[in-house]
N, C-alpha and C. Protein backbone atom coordinates (compact mmCIF):
# COMPACT_ATOMS: atom_id res chain seq x y z
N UNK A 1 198.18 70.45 117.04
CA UNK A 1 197.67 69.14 116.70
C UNK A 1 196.14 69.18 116.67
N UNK A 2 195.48 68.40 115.63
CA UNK A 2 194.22 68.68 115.89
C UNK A 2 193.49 67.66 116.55
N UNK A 3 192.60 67.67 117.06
CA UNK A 3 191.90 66.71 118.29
C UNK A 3 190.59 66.15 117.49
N UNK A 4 190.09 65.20 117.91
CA UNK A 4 189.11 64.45 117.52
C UNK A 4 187.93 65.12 117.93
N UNK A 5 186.43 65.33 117.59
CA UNK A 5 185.52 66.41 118.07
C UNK A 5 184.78 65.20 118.30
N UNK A 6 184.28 65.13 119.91
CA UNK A 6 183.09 64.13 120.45
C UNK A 6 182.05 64.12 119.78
N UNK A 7 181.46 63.22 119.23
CA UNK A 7 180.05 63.99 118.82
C UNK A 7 178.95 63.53 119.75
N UNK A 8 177.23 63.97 119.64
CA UNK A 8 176.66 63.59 120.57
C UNK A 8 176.61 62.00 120.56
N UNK A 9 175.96 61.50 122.09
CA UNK A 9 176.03 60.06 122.44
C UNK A 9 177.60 60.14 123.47
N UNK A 10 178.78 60.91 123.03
CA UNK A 10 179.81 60.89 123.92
C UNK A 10 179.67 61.04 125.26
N UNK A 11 180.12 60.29 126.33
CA UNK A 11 179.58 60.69 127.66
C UNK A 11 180.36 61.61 128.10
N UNK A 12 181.34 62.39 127.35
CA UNK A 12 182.39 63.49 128.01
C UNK A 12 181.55 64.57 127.50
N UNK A 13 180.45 64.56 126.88
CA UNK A 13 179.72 65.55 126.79
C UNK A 13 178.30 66.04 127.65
N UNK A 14 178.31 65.02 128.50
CA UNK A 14 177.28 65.27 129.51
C UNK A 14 178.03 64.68 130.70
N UNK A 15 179.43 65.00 131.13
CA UNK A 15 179.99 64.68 132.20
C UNK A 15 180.52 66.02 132.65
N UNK A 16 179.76 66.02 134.28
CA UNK A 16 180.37 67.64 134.70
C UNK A 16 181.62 68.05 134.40
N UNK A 17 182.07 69.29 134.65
CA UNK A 17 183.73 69.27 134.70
C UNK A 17 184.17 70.17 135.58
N UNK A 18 185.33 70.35 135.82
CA UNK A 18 186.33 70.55 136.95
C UNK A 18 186.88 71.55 136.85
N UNK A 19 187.09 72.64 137.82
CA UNK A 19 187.98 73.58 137.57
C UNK A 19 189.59 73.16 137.50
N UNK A 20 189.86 73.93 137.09
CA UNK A 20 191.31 74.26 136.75
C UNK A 20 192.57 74.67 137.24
N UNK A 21 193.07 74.33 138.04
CA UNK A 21 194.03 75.19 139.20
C UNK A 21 195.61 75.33 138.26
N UNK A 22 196.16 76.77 138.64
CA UNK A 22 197.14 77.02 137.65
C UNK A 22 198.21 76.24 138.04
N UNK A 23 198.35 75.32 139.05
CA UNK A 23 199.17 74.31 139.20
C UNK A 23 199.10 73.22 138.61
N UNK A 24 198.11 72.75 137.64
CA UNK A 24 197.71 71.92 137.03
C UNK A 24 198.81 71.07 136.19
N UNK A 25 198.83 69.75 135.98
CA UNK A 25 199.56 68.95 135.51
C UNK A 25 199.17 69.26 134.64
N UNK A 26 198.24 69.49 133.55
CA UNK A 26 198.14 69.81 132.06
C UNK A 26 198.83 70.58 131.32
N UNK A 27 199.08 70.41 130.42
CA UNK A 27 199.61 71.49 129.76
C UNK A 27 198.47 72.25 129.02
N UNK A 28 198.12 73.58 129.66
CA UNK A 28 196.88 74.22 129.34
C UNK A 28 197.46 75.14 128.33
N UNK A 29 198.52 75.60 127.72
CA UNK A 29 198.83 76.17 126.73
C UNK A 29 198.85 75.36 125.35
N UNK A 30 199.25 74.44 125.33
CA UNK A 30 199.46 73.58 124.59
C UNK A 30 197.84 73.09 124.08
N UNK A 31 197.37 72.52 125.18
CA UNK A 31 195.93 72.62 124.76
C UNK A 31 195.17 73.52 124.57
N UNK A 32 195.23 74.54 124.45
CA UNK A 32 194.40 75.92 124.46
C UNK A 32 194.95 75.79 122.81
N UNK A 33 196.37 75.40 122.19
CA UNK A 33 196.30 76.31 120.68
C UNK A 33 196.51 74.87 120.15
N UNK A 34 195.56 73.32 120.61
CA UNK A 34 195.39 72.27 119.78
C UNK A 34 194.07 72.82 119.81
N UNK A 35 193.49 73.07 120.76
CA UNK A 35 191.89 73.33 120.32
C UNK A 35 191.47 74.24 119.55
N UNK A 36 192.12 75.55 119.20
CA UNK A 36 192.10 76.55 118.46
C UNK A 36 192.08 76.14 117.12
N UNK A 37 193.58 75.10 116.84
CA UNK A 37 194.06 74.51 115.80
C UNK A 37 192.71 73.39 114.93
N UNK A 38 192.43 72.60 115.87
CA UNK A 38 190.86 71.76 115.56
C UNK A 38 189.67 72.88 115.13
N UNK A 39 189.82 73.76 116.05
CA UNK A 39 188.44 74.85 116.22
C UNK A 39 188.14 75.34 114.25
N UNK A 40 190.04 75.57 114.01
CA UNK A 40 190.27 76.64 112.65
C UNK A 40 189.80 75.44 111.24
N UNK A 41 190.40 74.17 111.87
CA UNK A 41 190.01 72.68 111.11
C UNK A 41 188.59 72.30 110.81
N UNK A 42 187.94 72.61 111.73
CA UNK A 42 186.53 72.33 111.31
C UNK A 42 185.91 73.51 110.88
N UNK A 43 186.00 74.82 111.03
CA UNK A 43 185.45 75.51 110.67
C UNK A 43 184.14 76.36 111.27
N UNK A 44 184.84 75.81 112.83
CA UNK A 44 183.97 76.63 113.90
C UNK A 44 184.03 77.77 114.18
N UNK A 45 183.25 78.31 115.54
CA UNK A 45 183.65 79.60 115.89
C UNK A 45 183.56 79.26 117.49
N UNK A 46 183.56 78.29 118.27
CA UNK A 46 183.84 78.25 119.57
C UNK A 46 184.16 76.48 120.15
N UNK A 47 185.03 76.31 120.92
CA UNK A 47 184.86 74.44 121.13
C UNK A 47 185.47 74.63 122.74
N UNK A 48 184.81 73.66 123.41
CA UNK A 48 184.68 73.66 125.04
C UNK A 48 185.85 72.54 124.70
N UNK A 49 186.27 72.35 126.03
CA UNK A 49 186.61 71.11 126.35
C UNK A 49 185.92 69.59 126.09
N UNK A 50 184.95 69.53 126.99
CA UNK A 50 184.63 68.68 126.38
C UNK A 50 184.17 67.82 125.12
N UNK A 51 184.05 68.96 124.35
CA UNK A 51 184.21 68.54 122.98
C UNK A 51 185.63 67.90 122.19
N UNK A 52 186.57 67.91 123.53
CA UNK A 52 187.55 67.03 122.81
C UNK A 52 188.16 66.20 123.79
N UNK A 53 187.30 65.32 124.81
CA UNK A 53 187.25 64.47 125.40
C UNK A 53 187.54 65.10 126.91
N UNK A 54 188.01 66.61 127.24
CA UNK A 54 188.21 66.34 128.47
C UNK A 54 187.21 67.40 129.36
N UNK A 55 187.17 66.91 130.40
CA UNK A 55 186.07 67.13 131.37
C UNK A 55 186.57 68.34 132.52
N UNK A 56 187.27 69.49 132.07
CA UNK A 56 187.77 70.50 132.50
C UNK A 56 186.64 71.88 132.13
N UNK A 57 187.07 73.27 132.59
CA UNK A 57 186.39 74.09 132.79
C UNK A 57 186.92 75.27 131.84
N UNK A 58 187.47 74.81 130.25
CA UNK A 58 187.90 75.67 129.46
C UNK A 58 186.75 75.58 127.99
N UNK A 59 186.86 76.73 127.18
CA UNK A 59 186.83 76.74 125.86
C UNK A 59 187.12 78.30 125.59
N UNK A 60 187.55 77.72 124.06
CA UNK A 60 187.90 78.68 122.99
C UNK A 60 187.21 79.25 122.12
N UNK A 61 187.53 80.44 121.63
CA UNK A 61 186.50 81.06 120.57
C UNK A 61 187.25 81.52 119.24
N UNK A 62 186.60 82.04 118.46
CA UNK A 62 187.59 82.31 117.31
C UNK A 62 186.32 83.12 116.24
N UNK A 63 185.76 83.96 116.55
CA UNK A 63 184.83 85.05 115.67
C UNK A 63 185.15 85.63 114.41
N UNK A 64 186.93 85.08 114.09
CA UNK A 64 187.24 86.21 112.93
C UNK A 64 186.47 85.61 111.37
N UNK A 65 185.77 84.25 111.30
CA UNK A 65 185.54 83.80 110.52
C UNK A 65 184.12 84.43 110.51
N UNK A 66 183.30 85.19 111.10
CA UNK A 66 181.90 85.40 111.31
C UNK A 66 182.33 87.06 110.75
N UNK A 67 183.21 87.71 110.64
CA UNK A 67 183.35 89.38 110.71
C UNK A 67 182.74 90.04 109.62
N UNK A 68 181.96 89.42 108.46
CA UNK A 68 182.01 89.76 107.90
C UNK A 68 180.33 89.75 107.83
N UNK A 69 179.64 89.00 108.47
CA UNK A 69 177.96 88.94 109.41
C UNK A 69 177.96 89.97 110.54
N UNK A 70 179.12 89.58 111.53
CA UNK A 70 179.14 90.28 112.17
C UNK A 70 180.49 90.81 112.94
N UNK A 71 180.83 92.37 112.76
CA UNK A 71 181.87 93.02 112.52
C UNK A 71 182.73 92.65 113.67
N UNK A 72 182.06 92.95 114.82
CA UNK A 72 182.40 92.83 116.38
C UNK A 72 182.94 91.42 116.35
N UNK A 73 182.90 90.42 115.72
CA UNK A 73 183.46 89.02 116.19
C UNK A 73 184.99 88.70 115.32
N UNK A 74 185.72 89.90 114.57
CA UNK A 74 186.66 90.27 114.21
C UNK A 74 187.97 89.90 114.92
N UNK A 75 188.11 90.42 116.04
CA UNK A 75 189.50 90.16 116.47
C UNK A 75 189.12 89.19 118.12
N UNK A 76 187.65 88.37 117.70
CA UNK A 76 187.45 87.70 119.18
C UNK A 76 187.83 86.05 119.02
N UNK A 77 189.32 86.40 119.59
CA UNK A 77 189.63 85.55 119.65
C UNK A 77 190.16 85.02 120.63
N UNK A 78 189.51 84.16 121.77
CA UNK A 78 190.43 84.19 123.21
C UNK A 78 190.08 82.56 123.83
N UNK A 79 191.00 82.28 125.01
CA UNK A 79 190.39 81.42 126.11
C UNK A 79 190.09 81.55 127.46
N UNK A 80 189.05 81.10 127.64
CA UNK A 80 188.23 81.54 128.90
C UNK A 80 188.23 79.70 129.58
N UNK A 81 189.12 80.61 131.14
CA UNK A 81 189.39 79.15 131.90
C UNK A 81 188.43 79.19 133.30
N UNK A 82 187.79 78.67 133.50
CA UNK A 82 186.75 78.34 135.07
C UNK A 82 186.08 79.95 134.77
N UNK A 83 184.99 79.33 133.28
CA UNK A 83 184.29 80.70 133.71
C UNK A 83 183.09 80.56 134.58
N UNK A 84 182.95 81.78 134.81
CA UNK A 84 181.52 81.94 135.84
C UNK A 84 180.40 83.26 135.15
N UNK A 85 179.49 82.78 134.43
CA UNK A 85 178.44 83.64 134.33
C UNK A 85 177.90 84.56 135.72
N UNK A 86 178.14 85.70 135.54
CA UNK A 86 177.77 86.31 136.69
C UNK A 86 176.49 87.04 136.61
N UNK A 87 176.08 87.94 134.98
CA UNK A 87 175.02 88.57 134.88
C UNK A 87 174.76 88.25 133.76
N UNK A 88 173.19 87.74 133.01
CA UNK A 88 172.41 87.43 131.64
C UNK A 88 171.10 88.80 131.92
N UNK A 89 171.07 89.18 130.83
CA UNK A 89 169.99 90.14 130.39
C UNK A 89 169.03 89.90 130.67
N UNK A 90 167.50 90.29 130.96
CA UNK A 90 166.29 89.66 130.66
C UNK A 90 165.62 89.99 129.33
N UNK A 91 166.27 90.43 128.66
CA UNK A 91 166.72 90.75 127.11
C UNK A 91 166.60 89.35 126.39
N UNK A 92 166.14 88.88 125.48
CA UNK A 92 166.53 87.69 124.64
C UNK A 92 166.69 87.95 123.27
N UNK A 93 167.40 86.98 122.66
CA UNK A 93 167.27 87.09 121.27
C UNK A 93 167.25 85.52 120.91
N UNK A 94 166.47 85.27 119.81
CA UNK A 94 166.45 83.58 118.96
C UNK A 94 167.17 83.66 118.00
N UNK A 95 167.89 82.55 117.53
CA UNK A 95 169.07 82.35 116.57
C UNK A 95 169.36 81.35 116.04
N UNK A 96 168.88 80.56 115.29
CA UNK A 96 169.83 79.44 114.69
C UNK A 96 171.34 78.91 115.08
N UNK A 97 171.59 77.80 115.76
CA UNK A 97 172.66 77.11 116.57
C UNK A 97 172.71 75.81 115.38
N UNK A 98 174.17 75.91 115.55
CA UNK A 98 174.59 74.55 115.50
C UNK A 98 175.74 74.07 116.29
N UNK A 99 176.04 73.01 116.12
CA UNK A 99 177.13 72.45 116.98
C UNK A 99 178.26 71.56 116.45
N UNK A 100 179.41 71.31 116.77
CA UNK A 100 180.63 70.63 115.99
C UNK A 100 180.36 69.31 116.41
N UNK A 101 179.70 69.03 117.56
CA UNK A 101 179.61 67.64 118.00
C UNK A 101 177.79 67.53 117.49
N UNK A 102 177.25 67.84 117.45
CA UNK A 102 176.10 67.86 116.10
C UNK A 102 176.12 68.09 114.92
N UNK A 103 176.74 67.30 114.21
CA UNK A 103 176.36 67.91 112.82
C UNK A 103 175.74 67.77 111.73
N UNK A 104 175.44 68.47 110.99
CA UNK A 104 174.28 68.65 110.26
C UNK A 104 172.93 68.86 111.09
N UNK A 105 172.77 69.68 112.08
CA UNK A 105 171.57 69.71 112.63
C UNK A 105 171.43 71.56 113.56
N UNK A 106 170.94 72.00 112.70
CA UNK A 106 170.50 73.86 113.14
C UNK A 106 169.13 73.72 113.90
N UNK A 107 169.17 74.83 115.37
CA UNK A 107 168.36 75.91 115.46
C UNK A 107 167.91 76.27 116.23
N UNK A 108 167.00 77.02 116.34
CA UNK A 108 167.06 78.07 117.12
C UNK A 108 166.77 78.20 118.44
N UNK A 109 167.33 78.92 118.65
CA UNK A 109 167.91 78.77 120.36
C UNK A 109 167.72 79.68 120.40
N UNK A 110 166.87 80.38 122.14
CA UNK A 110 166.31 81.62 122.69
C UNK A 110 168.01 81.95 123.65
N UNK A 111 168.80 82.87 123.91
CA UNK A 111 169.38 83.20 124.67
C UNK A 111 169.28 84.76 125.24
N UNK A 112 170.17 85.34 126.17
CA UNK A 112 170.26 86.22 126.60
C UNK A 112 171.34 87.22 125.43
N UNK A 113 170.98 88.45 125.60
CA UNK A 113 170.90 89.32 124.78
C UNK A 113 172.35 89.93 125.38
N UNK A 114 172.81 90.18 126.38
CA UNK A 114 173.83 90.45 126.92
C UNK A 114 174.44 89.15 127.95
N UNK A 115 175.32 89.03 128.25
CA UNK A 115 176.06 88.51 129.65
C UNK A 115 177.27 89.14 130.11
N UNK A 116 177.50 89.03 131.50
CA UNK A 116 178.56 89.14 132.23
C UNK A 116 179.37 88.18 132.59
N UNK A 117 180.49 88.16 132.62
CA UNK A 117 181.35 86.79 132.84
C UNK A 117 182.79 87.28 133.13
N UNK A 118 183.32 86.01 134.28
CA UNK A 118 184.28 85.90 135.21
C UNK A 118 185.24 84.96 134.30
N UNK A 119 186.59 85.00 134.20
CA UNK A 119 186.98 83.83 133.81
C UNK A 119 188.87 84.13 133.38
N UNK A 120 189.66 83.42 133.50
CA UNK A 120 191.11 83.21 133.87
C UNK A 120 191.11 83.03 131.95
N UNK A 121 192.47 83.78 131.70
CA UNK A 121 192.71 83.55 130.59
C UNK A 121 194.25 82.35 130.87
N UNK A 122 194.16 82.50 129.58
CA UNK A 122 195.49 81.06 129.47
C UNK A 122 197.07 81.12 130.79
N UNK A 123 197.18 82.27 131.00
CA UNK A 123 197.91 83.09 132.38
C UNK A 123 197.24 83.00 133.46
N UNK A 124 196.23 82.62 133.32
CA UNK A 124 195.34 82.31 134.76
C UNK A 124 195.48 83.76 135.50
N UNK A 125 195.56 84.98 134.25
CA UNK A 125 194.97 86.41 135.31
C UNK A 125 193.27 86.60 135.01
N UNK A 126 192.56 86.95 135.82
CA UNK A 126 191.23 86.86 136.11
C UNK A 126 190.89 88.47 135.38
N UNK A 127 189.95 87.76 134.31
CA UNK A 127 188.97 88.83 133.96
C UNK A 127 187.55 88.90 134.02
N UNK A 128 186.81 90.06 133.78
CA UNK A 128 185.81 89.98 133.78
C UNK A 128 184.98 90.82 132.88
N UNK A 129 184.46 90.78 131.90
CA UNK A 129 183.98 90.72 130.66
C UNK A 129 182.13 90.85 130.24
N UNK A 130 182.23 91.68 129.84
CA UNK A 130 180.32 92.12 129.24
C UNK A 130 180.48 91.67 127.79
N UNK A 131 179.86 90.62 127.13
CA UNK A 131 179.66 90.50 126.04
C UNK A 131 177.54 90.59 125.42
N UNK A 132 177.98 91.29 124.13
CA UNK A 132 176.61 91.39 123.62
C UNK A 132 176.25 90.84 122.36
N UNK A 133 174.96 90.27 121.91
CA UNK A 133 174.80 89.76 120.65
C UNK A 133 175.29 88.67 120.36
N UNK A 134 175.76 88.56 119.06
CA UNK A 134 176.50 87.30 118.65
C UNK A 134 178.50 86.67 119.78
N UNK A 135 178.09 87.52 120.07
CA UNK A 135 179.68 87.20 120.98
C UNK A 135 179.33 86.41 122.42
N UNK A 136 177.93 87.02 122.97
CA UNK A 136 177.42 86.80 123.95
C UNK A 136 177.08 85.24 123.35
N UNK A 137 176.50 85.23 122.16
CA UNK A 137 175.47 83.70 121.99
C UNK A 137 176.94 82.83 121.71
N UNK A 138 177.96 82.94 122.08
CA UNK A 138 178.99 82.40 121.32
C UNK A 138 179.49 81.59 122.84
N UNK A 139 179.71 82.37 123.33
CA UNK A 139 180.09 82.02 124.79
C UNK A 139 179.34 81.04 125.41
N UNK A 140 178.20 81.59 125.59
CA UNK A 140 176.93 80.97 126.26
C UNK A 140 176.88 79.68 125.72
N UNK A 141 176.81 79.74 124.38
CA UNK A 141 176.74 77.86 124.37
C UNK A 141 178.19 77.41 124.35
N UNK A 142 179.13 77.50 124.87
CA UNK A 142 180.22 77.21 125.17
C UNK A 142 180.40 76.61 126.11
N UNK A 143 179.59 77.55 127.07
CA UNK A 143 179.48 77.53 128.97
C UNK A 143 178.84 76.34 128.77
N UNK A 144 177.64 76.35 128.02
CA UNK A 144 176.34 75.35 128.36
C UNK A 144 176.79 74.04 128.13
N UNK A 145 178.53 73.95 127.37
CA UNK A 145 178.88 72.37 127.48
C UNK A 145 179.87 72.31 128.30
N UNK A 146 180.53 72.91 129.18
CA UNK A 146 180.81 72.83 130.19
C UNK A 146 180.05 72.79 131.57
N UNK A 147 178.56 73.12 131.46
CA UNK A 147 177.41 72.62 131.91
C UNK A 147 177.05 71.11 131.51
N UNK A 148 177.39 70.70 130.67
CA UNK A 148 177.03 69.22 130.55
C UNK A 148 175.77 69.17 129.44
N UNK A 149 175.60 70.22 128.60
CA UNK A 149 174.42 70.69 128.10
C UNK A 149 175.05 71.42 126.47
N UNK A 150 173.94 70.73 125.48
CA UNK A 150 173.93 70.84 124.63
C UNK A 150 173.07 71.79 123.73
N UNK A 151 172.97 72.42 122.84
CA UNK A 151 172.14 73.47 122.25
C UNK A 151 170.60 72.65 122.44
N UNK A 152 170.61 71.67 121.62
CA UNK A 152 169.36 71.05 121.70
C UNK A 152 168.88 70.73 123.38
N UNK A 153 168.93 71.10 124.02
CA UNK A 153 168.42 70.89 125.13
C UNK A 153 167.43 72.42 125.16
N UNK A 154 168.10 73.09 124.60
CA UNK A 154 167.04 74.52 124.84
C UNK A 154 166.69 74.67 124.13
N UNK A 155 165.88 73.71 123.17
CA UNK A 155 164.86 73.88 122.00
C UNK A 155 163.83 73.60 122.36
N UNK A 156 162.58 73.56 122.24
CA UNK A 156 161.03 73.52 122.41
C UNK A 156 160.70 72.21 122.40
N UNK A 157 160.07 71.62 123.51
CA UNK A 157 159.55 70.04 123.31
C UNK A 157 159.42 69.32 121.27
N UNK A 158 158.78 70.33 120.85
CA UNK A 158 157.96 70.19 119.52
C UNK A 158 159.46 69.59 118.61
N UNK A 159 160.45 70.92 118.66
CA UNK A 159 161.16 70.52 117.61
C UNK A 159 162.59 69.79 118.23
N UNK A 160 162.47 69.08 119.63
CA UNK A 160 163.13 68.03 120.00
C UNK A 160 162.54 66.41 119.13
N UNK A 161 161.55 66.76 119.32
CA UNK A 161 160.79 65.82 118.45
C UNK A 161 161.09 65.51 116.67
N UNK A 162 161.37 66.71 116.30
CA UNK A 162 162.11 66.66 114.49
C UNK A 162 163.32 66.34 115.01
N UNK A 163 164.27 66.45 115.54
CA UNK A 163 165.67 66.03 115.87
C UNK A 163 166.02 64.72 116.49
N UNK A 164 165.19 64.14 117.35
CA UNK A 164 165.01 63.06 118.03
C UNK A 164 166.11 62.02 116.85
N UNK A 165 165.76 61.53 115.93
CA UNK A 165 165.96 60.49 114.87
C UNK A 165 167.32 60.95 114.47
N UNK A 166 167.80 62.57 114.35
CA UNK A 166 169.03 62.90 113.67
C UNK A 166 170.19 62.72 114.91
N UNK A 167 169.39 63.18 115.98
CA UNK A 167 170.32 62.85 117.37
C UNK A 167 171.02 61.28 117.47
N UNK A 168 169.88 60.68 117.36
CA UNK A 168 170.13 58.94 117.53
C UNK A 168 170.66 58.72 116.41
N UNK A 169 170.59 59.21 115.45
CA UNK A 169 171.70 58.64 114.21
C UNK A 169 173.07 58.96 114.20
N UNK A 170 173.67 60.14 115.06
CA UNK A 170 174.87 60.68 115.32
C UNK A 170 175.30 59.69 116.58
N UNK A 171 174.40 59.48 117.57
CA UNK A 171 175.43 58.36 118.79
C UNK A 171 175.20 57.17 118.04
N UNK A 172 174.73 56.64 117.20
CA UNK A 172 175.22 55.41 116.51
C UNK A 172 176.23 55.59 115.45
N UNK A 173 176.92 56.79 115.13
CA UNK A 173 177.80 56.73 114.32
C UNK A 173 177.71 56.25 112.52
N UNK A 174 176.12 57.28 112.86
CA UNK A 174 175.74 57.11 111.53
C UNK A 174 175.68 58.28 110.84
N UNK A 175 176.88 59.35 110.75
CA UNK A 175 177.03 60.32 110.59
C UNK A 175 178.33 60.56 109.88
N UNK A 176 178.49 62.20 108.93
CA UNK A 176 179.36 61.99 108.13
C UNK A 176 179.79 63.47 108.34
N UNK A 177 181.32 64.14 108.62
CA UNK A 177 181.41 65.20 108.86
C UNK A 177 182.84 65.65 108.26
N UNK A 178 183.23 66.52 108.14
CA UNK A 178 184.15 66.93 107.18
C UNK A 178 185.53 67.75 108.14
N UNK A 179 185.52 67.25 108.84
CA UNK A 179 186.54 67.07 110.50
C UNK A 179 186.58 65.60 111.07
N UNK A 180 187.93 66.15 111.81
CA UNK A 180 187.97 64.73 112.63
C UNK A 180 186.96 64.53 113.70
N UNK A 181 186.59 62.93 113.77
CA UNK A 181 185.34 63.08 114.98
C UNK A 181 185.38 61.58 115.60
N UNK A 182 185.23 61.72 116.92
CA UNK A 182 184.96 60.46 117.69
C UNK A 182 183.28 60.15 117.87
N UNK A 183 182.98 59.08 117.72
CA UNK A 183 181.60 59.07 117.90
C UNK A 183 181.98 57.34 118.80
């Protein structure tokens, strides 16, 4: 089923979230391949939880649409439940970002060049994982909305300032996107 994508102004997008215990009343399978299903609908390559209203400690990825930029994001396709960043590079790289709950609005974002990461797949068996490059920048802003945190938060005072007006036009629901979306 596909899910409605928060866009910014949503407060489930700056509301902490919760780990996950495999006893959980949710049905975390079920939601793991509606979000996939939305993820393949809009034409993403990663969507947190809270990007579809709930305030838990999951998201999904889906790289096979990028393989052809970049080779390595081919068969990355997984879910990562209560992750924990354990190691970031002092390595960076800048990149052009966008977001499903931003849209129409790119850029560039300084991140870490490598990371390390902890995190329960849909079986809730615990892995732990080195990602580099574009797989790494994929994750990371994944995490960062399960942080409560949005790409544009790690942009430069200057060009918060060009976005300011496109931001406030998306929480008034003055925005037009080619997916389903709650605003």
């Amino acid at each position: 089923m596909i899910l409605p994508i928060y866009l910014y102004g949503q407060p489930a997008l700056r509301k902490p979230t919760e780990e996950i215990a495999p006893d959980t009343d949710l049905n975390i399978k079920q939601l793991i391949a509606d979000m996939h299903e939305t993820l393949t609908g809009a034409e993403g390559c990663g969507l947190a939880a809270p990007q579809v209203g709930k305030s838990i400690r999951l998201f999904v990825v889906d790289g096979s649409e990028l393989k052809d930029d970049y080779p390595e994001c081919a068969d990355f396709k997984q879910a990562f439940i209560n992750p924990v960043i354990l190691e970031q590079s002092e390595e960076t790289v800048s990149y052009s970002e966008g977001c499903l709950s931003l849209p129409g609005i790119s850029e560039n974002v300084v991140r870490p060049k490598t990371i390390t990461i902890r995190y329960q797949d849909e079986d809730f068996n615990e892995h732990t994982d080195t990602f580099t490059d574009f797989k790494a920048r994929i994750v990371l802003h994944e995490y960062d909305h399960l942080e409560a945190h949005v790409f544009t938060d790690r942009i430069s005072p200057i060009r918060k300032q060009f976005v300011r007006s496109k931001l406030a036009n998306i929480a008034k629901g003055k925005t037009v996107s080619r997916y389903k979306y709650k605003h």
